[in-house]
Protein backbone atom coordinates (compact mmCIF):
# COMPACT_ATOMS: atom_id res chain seq x y z
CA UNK A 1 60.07 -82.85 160.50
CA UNK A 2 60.40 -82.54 156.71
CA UNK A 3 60.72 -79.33 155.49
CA UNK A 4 57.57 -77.60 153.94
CA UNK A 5 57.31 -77.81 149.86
CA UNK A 6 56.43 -75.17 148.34
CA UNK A 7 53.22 -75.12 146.72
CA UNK A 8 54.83 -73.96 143.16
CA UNK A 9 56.71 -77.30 143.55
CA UNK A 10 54.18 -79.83 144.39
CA UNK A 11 53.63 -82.14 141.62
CA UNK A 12 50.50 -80.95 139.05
CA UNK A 13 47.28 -82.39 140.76
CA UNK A 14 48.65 -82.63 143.99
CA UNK A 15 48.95 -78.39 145.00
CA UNK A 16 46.12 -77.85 147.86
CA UNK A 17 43.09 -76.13 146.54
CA UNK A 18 42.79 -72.53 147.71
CA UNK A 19 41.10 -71.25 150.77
CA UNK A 20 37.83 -69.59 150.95
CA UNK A 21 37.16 -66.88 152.88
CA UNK A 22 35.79 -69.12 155.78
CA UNK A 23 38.53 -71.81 155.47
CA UNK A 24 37.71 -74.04 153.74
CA UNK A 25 39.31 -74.68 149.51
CA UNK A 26 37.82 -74.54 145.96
CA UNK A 27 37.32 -78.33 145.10
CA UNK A 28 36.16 -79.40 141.87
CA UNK A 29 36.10 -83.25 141.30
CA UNK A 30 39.10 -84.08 143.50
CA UNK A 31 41.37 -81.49 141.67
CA UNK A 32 41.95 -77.66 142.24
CA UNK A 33 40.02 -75.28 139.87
CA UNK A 34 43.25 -73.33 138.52
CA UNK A 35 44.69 -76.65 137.35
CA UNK A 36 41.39 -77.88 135.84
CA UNK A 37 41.00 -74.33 133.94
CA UNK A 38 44.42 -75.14 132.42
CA UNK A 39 44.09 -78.30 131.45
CA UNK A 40 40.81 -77.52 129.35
CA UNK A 41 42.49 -74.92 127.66
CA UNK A 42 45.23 -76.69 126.36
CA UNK A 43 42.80 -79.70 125.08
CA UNK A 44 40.85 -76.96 123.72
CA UNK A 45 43.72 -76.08 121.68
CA UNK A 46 44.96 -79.16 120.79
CA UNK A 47 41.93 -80.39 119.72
CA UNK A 48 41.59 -77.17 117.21
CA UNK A 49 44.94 -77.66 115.92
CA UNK A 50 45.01 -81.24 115.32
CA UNK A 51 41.73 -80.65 113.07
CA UNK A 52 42.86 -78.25 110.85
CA UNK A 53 43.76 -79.21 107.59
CA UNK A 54 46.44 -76.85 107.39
CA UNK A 55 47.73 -75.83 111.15
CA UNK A 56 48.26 -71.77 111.10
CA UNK A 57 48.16 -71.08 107.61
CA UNK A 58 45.31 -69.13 105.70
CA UNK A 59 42.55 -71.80 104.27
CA UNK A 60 42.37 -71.61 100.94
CA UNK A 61 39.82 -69.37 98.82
CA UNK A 62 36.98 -72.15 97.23
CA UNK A 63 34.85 -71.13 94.40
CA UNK A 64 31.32 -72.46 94.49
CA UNK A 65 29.49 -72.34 91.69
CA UNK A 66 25.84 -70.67 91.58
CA UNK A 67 23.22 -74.07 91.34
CA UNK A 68 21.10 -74.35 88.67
CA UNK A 69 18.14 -74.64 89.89
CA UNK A 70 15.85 -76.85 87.37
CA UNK A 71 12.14 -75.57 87.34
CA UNK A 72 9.73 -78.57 88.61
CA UNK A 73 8.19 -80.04 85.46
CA UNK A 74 4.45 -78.91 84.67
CA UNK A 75 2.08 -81.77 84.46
CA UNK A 76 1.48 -82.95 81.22
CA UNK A 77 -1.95 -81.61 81.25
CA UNK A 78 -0.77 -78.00 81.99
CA UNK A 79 1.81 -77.85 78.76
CA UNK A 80 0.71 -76.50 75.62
CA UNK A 81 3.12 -77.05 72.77
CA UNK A 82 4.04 -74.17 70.56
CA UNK A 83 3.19 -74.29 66.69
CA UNK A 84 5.31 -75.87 64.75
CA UNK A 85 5.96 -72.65 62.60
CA UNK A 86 6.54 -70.85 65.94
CA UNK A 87 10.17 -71.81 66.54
CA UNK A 88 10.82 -70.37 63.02
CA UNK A 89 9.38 -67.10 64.02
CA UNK A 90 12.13 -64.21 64.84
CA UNK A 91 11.98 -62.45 68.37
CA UNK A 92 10.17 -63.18 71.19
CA UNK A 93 6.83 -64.85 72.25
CA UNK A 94 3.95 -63.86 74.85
CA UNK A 95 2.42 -67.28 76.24
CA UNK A 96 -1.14 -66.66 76.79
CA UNK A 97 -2.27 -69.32 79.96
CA UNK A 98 -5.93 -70.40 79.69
CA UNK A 99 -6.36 -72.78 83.14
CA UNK A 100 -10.07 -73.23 81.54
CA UNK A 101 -9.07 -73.87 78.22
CA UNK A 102 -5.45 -75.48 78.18
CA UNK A 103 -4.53 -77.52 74.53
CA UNK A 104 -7.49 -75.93 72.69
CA UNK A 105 -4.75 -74.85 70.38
CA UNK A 106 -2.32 -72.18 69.84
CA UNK A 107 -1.49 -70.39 72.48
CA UNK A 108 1.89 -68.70 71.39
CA UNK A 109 2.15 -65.11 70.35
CA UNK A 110 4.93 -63.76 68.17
CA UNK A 111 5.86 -60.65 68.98
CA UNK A 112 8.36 -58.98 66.25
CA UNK A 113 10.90 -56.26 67.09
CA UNK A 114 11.22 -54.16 64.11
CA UNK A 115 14.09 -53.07 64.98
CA UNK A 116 15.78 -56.50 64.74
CA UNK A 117 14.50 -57.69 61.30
CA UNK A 118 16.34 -57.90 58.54
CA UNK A 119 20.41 -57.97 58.13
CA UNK A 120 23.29 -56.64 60.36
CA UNK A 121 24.30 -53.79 58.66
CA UNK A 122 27.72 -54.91 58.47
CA UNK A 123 26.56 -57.57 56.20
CA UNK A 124 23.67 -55.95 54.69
CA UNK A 125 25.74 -56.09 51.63
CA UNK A 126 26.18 -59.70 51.51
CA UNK A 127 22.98 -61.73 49.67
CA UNK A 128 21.43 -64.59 52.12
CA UNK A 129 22.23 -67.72 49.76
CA UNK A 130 19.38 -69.34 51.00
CA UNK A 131 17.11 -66.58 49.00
CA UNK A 132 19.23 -67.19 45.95
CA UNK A 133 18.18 -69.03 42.69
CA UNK A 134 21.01 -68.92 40.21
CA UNK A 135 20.17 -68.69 36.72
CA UNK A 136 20.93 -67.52 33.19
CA UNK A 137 19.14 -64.49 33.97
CA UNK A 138 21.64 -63.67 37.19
CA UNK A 139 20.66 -64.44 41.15
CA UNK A 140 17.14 -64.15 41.36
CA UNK A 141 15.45 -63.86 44.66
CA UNK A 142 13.38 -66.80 46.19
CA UNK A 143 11.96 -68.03 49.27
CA UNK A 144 14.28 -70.30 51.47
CA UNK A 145 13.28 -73.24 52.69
CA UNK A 146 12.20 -72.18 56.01
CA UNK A 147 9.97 -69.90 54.84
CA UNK A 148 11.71 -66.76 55.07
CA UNK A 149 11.19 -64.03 52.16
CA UNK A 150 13.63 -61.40 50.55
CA UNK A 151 11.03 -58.93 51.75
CA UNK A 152 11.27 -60.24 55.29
CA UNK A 153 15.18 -60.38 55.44
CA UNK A 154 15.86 -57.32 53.08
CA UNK A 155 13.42 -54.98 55.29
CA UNK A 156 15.42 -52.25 56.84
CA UNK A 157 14.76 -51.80 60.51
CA UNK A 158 12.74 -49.12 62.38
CA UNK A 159 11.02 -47.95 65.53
CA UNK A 160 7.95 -50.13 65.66
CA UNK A 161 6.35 -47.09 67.14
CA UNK A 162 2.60 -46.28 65.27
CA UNK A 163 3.28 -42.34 65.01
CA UNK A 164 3.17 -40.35 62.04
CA UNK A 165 4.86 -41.99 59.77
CA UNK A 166 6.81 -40.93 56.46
CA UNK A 167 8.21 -43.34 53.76
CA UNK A 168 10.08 -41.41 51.06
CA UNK A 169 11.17 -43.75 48.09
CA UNK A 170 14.03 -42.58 45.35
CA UNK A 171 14.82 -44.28 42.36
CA UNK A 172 16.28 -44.52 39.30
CA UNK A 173 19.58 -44.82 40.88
CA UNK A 174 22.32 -46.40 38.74
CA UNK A 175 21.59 -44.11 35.80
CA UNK A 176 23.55 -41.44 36.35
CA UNK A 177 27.12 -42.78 38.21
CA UNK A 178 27.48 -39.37 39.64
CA UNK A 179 23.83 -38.69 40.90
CA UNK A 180 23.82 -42.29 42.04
CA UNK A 181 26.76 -41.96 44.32
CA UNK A 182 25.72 -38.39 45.76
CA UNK A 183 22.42 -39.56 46.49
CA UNK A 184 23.72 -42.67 48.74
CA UNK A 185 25.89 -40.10 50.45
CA UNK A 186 23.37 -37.53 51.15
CA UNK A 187 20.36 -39.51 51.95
CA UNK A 188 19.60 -40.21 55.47
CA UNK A 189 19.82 -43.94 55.90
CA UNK A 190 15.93 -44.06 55.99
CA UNK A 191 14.90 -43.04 52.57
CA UNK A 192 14.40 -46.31 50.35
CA UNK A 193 16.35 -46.48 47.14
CA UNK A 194 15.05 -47.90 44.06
CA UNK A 195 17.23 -48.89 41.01
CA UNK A 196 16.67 -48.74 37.37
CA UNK A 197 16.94 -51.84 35.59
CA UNK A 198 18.64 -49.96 32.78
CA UNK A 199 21.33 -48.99 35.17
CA UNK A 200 24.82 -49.44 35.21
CA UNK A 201 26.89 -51.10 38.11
CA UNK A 202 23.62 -51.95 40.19
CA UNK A 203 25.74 -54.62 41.84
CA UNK A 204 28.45 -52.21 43.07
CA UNK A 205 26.13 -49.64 44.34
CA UNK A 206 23.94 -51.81 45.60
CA UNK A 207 26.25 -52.58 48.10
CA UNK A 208 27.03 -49.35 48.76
CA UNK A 209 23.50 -48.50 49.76
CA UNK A 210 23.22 -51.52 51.98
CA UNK A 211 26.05 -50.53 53.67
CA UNK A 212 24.85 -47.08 54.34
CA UNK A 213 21.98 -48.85 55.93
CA UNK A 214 19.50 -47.71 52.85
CA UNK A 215 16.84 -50.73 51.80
CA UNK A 216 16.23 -50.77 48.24
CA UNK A 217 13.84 -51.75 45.34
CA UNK A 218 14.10 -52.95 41.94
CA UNK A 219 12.41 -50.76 39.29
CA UNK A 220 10.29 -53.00 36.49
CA UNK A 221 9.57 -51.28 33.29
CA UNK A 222 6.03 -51.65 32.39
CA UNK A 223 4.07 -50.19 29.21
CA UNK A 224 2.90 -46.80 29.19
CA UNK A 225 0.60 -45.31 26.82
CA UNK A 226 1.93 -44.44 23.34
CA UNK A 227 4.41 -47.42 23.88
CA UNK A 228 6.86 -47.80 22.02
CA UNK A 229 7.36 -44.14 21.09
CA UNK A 230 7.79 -44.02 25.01
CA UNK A 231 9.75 -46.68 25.87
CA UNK A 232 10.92 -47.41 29.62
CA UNK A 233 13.71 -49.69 27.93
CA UNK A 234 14.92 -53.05 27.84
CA UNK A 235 12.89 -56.21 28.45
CA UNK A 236 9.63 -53.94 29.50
CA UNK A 237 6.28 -55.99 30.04
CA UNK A 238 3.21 -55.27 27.59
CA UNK A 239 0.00 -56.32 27.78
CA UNK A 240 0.15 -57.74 24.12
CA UNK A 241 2.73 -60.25 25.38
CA UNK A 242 2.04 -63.40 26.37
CA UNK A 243 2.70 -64.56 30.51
CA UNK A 244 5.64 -66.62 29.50
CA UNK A 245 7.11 -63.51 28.00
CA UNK A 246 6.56 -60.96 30.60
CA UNK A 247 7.56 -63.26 32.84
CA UNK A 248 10.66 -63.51 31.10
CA UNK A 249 11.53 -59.67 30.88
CA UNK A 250 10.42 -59.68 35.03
CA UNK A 251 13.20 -62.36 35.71
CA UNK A 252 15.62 -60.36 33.50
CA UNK A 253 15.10 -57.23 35.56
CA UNK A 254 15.41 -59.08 38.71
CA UNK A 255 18.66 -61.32 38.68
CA UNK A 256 19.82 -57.45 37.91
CA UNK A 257 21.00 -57.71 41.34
CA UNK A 258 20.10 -58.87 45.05
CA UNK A 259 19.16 -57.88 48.75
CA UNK A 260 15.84 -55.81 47.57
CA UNK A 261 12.84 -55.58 49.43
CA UNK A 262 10.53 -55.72 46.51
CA UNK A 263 9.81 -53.93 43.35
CA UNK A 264 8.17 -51.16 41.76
CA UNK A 265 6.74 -49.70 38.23
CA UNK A 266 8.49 -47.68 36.49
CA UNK A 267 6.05 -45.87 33.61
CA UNK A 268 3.31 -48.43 33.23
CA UNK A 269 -0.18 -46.46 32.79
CA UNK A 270 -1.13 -48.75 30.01
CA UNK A 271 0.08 -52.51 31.68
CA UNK A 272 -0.81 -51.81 35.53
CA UNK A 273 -4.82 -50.89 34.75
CA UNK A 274 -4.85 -54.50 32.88
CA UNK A 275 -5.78 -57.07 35.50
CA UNK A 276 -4.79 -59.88 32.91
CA UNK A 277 -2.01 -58.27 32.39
CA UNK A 278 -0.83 -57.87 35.92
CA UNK A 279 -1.95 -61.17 37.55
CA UNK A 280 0.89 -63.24 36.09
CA UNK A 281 3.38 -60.87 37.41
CA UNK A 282 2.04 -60.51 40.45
CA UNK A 283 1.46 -64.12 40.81
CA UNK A 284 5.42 -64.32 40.53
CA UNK A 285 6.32 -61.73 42.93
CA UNK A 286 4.17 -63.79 45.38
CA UNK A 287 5.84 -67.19 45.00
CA UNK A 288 9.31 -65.28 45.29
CA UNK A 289 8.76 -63.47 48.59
CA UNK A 290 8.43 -59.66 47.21
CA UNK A 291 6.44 -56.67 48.19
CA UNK A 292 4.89 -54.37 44.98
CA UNK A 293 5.03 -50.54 45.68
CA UNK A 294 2.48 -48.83 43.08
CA UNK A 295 4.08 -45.07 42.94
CA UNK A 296 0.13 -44.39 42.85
CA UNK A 297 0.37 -42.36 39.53
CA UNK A 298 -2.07 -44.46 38.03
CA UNK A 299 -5.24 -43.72 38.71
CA UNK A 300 -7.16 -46.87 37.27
CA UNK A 301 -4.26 -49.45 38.45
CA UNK A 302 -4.92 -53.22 39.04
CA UNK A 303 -2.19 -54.01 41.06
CA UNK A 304 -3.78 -53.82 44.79
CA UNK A 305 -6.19 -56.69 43.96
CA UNK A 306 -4.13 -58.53 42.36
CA UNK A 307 -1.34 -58.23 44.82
CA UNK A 308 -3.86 -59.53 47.37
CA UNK A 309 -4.62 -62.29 45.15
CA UNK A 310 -1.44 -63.59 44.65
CA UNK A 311 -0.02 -62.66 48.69
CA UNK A 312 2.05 -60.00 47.79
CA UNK A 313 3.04 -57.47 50.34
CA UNK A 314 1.81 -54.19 48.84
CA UNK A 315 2.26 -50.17 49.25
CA UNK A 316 0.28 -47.53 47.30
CA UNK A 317 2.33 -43.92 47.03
CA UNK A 318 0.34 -41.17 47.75
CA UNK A 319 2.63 -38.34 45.69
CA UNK A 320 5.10 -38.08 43.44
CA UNK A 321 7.04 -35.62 45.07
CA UNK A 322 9.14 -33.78 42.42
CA UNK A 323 6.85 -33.35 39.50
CA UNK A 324 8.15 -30.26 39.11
CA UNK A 325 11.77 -30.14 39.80
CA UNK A 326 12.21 -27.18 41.93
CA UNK A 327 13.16 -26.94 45.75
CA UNK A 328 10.15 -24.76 46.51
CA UNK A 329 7.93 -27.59 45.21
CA UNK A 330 9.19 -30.35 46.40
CA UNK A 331 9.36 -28.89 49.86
CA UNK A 332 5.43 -28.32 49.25
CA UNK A 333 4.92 -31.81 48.49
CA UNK A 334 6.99 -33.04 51.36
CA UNK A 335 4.81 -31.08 53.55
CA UNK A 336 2.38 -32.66 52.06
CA UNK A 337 3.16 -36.31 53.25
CA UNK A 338 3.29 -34.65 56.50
CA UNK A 339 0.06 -33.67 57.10
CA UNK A 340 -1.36 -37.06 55.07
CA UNK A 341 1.08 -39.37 57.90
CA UNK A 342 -0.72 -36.98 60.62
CA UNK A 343 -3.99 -37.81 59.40
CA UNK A 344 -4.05 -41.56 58.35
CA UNK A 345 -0.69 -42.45 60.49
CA UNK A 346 1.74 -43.22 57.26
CA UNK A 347 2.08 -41.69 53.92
CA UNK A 348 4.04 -42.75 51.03
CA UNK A 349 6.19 -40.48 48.55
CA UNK A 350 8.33 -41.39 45.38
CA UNK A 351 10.70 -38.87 43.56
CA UNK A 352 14.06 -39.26 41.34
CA UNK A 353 17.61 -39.19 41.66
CA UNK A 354 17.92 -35.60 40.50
CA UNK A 355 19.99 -33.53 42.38
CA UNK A 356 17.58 -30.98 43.62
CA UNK A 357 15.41 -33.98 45.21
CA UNK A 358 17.91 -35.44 46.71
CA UNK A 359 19.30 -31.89 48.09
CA UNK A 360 15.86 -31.38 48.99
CA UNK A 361 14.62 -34.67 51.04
CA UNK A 362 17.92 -34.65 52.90
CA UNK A 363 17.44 -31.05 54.31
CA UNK A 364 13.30 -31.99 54.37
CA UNK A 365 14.06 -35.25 56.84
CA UNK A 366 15.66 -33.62 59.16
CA UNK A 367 13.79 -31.17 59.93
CA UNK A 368 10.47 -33.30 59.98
CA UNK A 369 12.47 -35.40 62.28
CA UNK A 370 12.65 -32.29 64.86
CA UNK A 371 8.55 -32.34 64.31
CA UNK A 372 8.09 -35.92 65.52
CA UNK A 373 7.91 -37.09 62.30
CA UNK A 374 9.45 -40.75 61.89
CA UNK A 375 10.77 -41.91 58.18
CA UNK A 376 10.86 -45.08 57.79
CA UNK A 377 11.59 -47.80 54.82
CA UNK A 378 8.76 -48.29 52.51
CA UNK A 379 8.57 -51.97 53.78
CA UNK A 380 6.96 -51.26 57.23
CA UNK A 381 3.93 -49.39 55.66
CA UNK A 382 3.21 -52.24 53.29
CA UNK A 383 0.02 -54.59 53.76
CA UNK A 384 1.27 -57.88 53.64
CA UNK A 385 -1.32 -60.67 53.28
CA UNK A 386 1.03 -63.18 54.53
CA UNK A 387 1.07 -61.39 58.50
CA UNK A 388 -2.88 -60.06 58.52
């Protein structure tokens, strides 16, 4: 009789599948269930490692990039094209959707930001080229070809918002080298600056203005009463001249410099209550892209109609602010513009590079500030034909 073999050294497969409780073993297709457990686990296993890529080391880290996801084209009968002069337009646009009324015609919107027109301050000393003419007379201002105008790209920004609003405009800056540099200083960045055409160094501090964020205006000298024994200066426009000539003396005055907004009169009681006199002018200013600010001190002037005749972008002032050249005063007058921007939503006030003006609008602004009051370049309270 052979001796009995242990079961721990019978062959795999061949060990005797355990008892049950009433005799009789575990069976599971011919084979016992410890060994079958076993033998899944290890082709379990092996069948995990054998399909890694990399056995037992960490997979490495795959960057997926988010899909684009292309928006389903509209049917051709659901697209309305924008205007052609639309993709010209600065900022951004509303698209009004008419289902009932689709490629009736414009349906684009542009909405401007105020805030964003005009130059980067950190080249707002810089002239566009493309609103450049050269000539004998100096860089003159001009539309570019895409339409754009010096009093579009010139404009210093501001709020957008429609309260009260204050637009305080200084010139005869370049006069005086001294007055000229404290009133850039001083000035809060929102006052407009006008310069004299008589000046000296308008170039230099022209840039120094833009820099400081201030937007400027030329000043043209136009004839007062008793002209010449008051005489404005240099190449001023009479109404005895003919159109050629004043149109002459206007180009002289401005290829004086660049990066202005517009112009204004300086004197001119006599020329701006002669429409004659004015249309050519105006007619001018139009085809160059410049706004006309009337300092309002004439009280017979033809310059709104004719502005509106020839598209020019125009402003009215409603005080001259430092008439009489003491603080006092020109506080009162300030106070003034206040309550006319509270009632009508914008006044307008012009005043001189003297030092007590400028000492006085700088402390005035801030305080009116505190009040709700916004001050803001003469540019955004101009009508301009061009926009409606």
């Amino acid at each position: 009789m052979s001796p009995a073999i242990k079961e721990i050294e019978q062959p795999l497969g061949l060990a005797k599948p355990p008892k049950r409780r009433d005799g009789r073993r575990f069976v599971i297709s011919g084979r016992s269930f410890g060994t079958t457990s076993v033998a899944i686990l290890l082709l379990a296993v092996s069948s995990a490692i054998a399909f890694r890529d990399k056995p037992f080391r960490a997979p490495a880290v795959v960057a997926v990039a988010a899909p684009e996801i292309a928006e389903p084209a509209k049917p051709e009968a659901a697209q309305t094209p924008p205007p052609a002069s639309a993709s010209s337009q600065p900022g951004p646009s509303i698209i009004r959707v008419d289902p009932e009324n689709q490629g009736s015609g414009s349906s684009v919107v542009i909405v401007r930001d105020p805030s964003a027109v005009g130059q980067n301050l950190r080249v707002a000393h810089l002239p566009d080229r493309a609103l450049i003419e050269q000539s004998e007379n100096g860089p003159l201002p001009i539309r570019a070809a895409d339409g754009r105008r010096p009093f579009d790209v010139y404009a210093a920004p501001w709020s957008g918002a429609r309260g009260a609003r204050v637009a305080i405009v200084i010139g005869g800056l370049a006069v005086s080298q001294t007055g000229t540099q404290q009133a850039i200083e001083k000035l809060p960045s929102e006052v407009t600056l006008a310069f004299a055409s008589q000046g000296n160094s308008i170039g230099r501090w022209m840039q120094a203005a833009r820099r400081k964020g201030h937007e400027i205006m030329m000043q043209v000298p136009l004839e007062p009463f008793d002209y010449p024994n008051v005489n404005p200066g240099r190449s001023t426009l009479t109404v005895e001249a003919s159109p050629e000539e004043n149109t002459e003396s206007l180009l002289w005055t401005l290829g004086r410099t660049t990066n202005y907004t517009g112009v204004m009169n300086y004197m001119g009681a006599r020329f701006s209550a002669d429409a004659a006199a004015m249309a050519p002018m105006m007619a001018e200013l139009g085809k160059r892209g410049l706004m006309y600010l009337d300092d309002g001190s004439v009280a017979r002037s033809a310059a709104s109609g004719e502005a509106l005749k020839s598209g020019v972008p125009f402003a009215e002032g409603d005080t001259t602010i430092d008439a009489v050249r003491e603080r006092g005063e020109i506080l009162k007058k300030l106070d003034e513009l206040e309550r006319t921007a509270r009632a009508k939503g914008f006044a307008i006030g012009t005043g001189s590079a003297f030092d007590v003006t400028v000492d006085a609008v700088a402390a005035w602004v801030n305080e009116a500030k505190k009040r709700g009051i916004e001050i803001v370049p003469v540019s955004a309270v101009a009508s301009d034909p061009e926009r409606g």
